[in-house]
Protein backbone atom coordinates (compact mmCIF):
# COMPACT_ATOMS: atom_id res chain seq x y z
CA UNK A 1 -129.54 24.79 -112.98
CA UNK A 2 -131.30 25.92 -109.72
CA UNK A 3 -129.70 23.48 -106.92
CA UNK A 4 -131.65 20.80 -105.31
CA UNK A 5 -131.63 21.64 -101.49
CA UNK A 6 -129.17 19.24 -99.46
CA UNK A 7 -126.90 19.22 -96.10
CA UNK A 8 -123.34 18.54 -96.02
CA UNK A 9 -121.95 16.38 -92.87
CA UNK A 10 -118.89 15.24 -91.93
CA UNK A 11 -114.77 15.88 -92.33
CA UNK A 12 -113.97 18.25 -95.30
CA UNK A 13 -111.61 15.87 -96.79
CA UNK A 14 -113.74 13.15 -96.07
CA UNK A 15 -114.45 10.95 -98.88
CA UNK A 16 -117.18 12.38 -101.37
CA UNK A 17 -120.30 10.45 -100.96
CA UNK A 18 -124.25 10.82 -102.16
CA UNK A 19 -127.19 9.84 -100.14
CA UNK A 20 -130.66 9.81 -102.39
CA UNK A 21 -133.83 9.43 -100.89
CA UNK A 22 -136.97 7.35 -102.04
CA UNK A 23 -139.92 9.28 -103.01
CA UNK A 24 -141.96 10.80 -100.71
CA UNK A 25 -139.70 10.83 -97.67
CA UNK A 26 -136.69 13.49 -96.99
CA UNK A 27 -132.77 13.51 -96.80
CA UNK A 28 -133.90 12.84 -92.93
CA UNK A 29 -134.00 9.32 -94.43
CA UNK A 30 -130.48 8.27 -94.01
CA UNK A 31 -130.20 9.78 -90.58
CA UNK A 32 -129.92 6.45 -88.90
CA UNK A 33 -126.42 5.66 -90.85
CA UNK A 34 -125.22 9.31 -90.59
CA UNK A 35 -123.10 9.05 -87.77
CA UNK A 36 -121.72 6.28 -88.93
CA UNK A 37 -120.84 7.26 -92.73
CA UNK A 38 -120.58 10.75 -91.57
CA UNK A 39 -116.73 9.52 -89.69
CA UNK A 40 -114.64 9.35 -93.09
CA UNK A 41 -116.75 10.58 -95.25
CA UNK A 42 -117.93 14.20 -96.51
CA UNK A 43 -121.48 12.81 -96.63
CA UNK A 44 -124.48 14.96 -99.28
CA UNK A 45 -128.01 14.66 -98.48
CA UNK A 46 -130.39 15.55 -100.99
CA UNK A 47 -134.14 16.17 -101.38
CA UNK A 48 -135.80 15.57 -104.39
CA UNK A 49 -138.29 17.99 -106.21
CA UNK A 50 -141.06 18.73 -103.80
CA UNK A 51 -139.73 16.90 -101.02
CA UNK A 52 -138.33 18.79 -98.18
CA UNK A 53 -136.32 21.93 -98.99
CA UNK A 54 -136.19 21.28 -102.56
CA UNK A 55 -138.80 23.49 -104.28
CA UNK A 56 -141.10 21.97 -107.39
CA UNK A 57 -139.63 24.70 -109.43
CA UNK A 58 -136.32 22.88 -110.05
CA UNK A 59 -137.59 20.66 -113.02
CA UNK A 60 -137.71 22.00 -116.22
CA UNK A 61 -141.41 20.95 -116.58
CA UNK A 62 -143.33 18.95 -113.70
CA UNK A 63 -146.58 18.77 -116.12
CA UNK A 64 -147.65 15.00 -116.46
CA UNK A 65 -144.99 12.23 -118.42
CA UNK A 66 -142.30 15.43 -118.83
CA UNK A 67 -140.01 14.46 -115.99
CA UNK A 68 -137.50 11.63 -116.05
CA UNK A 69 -135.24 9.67 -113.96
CA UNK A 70 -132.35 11.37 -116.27
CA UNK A 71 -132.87 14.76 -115.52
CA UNK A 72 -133.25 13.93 -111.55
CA UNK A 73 -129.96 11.97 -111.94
CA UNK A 74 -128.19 15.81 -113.55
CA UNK A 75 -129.43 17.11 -110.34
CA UNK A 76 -126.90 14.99 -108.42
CA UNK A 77 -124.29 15.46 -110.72
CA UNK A 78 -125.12 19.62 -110.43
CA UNK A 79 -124.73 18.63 -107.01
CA UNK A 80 -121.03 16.92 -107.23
CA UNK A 81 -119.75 19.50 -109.70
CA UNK A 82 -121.32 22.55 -107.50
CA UNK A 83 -118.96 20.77 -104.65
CA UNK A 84 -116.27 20.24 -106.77
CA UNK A 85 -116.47 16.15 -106.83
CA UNK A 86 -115.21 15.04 -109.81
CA UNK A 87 -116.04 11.31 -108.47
CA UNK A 88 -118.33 10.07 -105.07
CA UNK A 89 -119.34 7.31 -103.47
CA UNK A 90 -123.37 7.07 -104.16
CA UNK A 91 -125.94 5.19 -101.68
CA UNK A 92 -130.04 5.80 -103.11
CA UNK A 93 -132.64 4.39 -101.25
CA UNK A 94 -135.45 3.48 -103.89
CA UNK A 95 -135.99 6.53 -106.67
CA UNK A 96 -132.71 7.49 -105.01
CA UNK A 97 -131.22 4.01 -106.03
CA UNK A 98 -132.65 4.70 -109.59
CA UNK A 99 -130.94 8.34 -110.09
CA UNK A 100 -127.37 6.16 -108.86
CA UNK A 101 -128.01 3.59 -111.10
CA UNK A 102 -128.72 5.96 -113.99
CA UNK A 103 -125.26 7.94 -113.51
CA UNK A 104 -123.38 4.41 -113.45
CA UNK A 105 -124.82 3.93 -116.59
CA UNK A 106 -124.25 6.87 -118.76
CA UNK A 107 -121.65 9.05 -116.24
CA UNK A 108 -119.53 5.71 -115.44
CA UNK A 109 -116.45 7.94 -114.43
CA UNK A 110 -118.48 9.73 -112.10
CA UNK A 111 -119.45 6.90 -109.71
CA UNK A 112 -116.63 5.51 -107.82
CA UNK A 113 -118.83 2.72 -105.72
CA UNK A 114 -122.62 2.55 -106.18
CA UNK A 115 -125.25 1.35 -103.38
CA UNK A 116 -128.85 0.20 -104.11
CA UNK A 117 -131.41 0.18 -101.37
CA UNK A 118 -134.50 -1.35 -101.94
CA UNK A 119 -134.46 -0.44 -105.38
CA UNK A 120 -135.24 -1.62 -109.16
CA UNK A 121 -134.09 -1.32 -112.83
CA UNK A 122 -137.43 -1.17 -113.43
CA UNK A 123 -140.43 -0.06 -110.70
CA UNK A 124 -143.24 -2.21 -111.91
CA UNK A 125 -145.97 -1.42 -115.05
CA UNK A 126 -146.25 2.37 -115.87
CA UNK A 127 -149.72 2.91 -115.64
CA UNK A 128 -149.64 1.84 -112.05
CA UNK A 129 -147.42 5.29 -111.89
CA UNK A 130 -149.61 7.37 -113.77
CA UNK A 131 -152.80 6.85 -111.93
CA UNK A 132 -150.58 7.74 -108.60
CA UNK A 133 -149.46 10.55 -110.11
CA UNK A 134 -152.87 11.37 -111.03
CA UNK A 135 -154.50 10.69 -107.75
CA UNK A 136 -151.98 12.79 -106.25
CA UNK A 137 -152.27 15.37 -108.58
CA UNK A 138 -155.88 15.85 -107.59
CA UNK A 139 -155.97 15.04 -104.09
CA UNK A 140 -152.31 15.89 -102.92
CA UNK A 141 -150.33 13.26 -101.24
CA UNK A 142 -152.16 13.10 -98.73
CA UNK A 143 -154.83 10.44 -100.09
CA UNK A 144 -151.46 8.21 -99.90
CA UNK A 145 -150.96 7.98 -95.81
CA UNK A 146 -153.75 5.59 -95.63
CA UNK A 147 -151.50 3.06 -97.83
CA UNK A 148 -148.42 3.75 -97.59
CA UNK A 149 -147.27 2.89 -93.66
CA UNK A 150 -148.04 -1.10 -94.80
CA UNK A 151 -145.27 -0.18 -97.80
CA UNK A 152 -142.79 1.44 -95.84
CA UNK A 153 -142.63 -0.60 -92.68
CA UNK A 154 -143.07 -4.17 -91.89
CA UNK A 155 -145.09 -3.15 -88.41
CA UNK A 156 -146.31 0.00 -89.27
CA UNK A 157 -147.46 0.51 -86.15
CA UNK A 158 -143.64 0.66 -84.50
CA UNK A 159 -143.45 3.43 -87.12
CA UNK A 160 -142.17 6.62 -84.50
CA UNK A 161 -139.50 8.78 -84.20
CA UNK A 162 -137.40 9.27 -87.97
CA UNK A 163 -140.77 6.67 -89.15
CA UNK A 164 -143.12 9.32 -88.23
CA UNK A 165 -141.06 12.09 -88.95
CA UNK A 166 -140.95 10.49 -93.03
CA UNK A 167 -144.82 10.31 -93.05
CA UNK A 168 -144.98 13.70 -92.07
CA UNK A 169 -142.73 14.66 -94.82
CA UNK A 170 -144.93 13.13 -97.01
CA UNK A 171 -148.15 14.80 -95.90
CA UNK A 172 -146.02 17.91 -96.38
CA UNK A 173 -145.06 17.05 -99.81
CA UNK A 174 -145.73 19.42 -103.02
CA UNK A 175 -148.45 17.53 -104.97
CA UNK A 176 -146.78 18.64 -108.53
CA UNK A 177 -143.14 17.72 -107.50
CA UNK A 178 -144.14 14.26 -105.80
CA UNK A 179 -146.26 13.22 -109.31
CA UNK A 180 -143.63 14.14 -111.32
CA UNK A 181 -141.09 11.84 -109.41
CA UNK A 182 -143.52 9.24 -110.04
CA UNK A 183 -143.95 10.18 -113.64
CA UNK A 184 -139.89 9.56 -113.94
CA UNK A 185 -140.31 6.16 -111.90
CA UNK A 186 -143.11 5.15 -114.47
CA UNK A 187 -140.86 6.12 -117.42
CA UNK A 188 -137.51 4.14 -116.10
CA UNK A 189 -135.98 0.97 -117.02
CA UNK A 190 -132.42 0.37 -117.00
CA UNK A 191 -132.86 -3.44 -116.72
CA UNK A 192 -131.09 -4.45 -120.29
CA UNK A 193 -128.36 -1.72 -119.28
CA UNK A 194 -127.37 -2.94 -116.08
CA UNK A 195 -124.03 -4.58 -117.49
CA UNK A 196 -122.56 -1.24 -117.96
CA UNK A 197 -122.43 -0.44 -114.87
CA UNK A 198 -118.42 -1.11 -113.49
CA UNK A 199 -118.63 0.61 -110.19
CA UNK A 200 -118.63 -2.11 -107.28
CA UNK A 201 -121.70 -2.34 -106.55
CA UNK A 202 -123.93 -3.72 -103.46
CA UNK A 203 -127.51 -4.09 -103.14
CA UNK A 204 -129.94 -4.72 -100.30
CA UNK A 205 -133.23 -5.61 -100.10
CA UNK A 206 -135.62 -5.80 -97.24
CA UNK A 207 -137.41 -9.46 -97.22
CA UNK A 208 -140.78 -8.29 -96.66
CA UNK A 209 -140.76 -5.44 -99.19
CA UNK A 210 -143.54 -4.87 -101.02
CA UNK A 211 -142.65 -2.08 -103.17
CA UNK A 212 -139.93 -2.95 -104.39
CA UNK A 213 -139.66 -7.00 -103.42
CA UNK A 214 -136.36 -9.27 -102.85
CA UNK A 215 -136.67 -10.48 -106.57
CA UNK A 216 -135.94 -6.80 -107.87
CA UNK A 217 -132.24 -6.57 -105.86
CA UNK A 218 -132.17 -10.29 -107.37
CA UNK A 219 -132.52 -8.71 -111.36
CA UNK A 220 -129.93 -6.16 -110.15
CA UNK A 221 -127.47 -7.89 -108.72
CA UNK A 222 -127.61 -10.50 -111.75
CA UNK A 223 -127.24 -7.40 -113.97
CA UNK A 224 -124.78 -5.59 -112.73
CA UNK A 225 -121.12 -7.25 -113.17
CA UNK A 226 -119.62 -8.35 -109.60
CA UNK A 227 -122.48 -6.90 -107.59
CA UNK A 228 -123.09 -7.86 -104.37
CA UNK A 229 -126.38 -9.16 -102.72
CA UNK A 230 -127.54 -8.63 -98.90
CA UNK A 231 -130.64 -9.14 -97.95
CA UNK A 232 -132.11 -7.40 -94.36
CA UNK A 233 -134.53 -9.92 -92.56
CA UNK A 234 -137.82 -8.24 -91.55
CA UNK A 235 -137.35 -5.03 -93.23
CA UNK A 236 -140.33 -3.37 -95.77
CA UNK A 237 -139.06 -0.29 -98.45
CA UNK A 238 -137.34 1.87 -95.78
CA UNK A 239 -135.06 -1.03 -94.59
CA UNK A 240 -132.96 2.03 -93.18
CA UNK A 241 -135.04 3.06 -90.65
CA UNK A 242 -136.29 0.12 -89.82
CA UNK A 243 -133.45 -2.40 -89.73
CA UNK A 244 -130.32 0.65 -89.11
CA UNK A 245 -128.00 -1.13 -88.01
CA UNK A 246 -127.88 -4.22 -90.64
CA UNK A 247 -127.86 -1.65 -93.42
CA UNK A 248 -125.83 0.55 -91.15
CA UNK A 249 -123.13 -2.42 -91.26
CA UNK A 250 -123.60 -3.83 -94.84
CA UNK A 251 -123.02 -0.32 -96.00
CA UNK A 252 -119.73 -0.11 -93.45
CA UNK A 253 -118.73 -3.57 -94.85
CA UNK A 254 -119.23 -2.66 -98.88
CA UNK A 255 -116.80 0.70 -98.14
CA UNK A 256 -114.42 -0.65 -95.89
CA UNK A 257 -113.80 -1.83 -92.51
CA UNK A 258 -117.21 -2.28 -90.13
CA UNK A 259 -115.43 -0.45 -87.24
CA UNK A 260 -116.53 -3.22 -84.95
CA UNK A 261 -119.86 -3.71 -86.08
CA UNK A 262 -121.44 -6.96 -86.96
CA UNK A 263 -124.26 -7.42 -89.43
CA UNK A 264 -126.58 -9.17 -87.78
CA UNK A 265 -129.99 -9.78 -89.65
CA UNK A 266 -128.60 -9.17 -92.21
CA UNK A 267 -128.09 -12.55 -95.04
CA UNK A 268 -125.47 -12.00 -97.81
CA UNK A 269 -126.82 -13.61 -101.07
């Protein structure tokens, strides 16, 4: 299996853990918590097929309804075994959240502590997916800048510096790659699995996300045994770049000790 292109940051015998980003954007996602996870642990960044530095190429077959959420989840776990992790820490922002939530599910022993970010069991009605996929398909991503600032961010308009640098990711985008990921986001629903899942677990949700909104983290953290609920006040989809420090500290708190940091905006649920 041809490796999905990702960065390695912190200690070598840091604890193993798994940043996965939402579609469309980059591993450059999670660079607002970096320095902070990055202290004790051996922190993965991955981008997904057609995103960044991870070629189209990767899938088996990007051709409409062929990819799933299941195959993108053996990616990580290529990942983890090409790094020797027989267990890791996993944080997914979104389709990242989904591939996390997949391995809890059917590679329980693999998942020592899961983290969903804006996220879902299940991503709203297929063909809402497929006609994305399709636009995209035809027009390349693109056609989606117009929309998708208003998903992302709460005031799109504050949108600079890693903001900016996520929409130009997605201009940059593969057309093939990015459809697929939405073909696997169409296809997924874990929502009537979600009690197997035995890793702690915490979930987050931004307040004023429309993507994936605060009643999604709700299903999940009914679902999943002993989860955890914080929601981040103000935040859209990419509550990590727009509220950092909340999810910054809410991730510090779920793994251990906030090293001083407080979590304010942040409501735990």
């Amino acid at each position: 299996m041809t490796l999905l292109h990702h960065r390695l940051d912190g200690p070598a015998d840091g604890v193993p853990l798994v940043l996965g980003p939402s579609l469309g954007t980059s591993l450059a996602v999670w660079e607002p918590q970096l320095p902070a996870l990055a202290r004790h642990h051996r922190v993965l960044r991955y981008d997904l097929p057609g995103h960044g530095g991870s070629a189209t190429d990767v899938l088996a077959d990007p051709a409409p309804g062929r990819t799933t959420v299941a195959e993108l989840a053996a990616h990580v776990l290529a990942l983890a075994d090409h790094h020797g992790w027989g267990g890791f820490r996993y944080a997914g922002i979104s389709l990242g959240g989904a591939l996390g939530t997949q391995l809890a599910v059917h590679r329980p022993g693999r998942v020592d502590s899961l983290a969903l970010v804006c996220s879902s069991a299940r991503f709203g009605e297929p063909d809402g997916w497929r006609e994305r996929a399709a636009l995209v398909r035809t027009a390349g991503t693109r056609a989606l800048l117009g929309a998708t600032p208003g998903r992302w961010f709460a005031a799109p308009a504050t949108a600079t510096g890693t903001g900016s640098r996520l929409l130009a990711d997605l201009a940059a985008a593969d057309s093939a790659g990015y459809a697929a990921c939405c073909d696997a986001l169409g296809a997924f629903d874990l929502r009537t699995e979600l009690h197997r899942v035995a890793a702690p677990t915490l979930v987050l949700a931004g307040s004023r996300d429309p993507a994936t909104p605060p009643a999604h983290a709700h299903e999940l953290a009914e679902g999943i045994p002993g989860a955890s609920l914080v929601e981040i006040e103000g935040a859209a989809h990419l509550a990590g770049v727009e509220r950092s420090d909340a999810v910054t500290a809410a991730l510090l708190d779920h793994w251990g000790p906030a090293d001083g940091r407080t979590d304010e905006g942040a409501v735990r649920v």
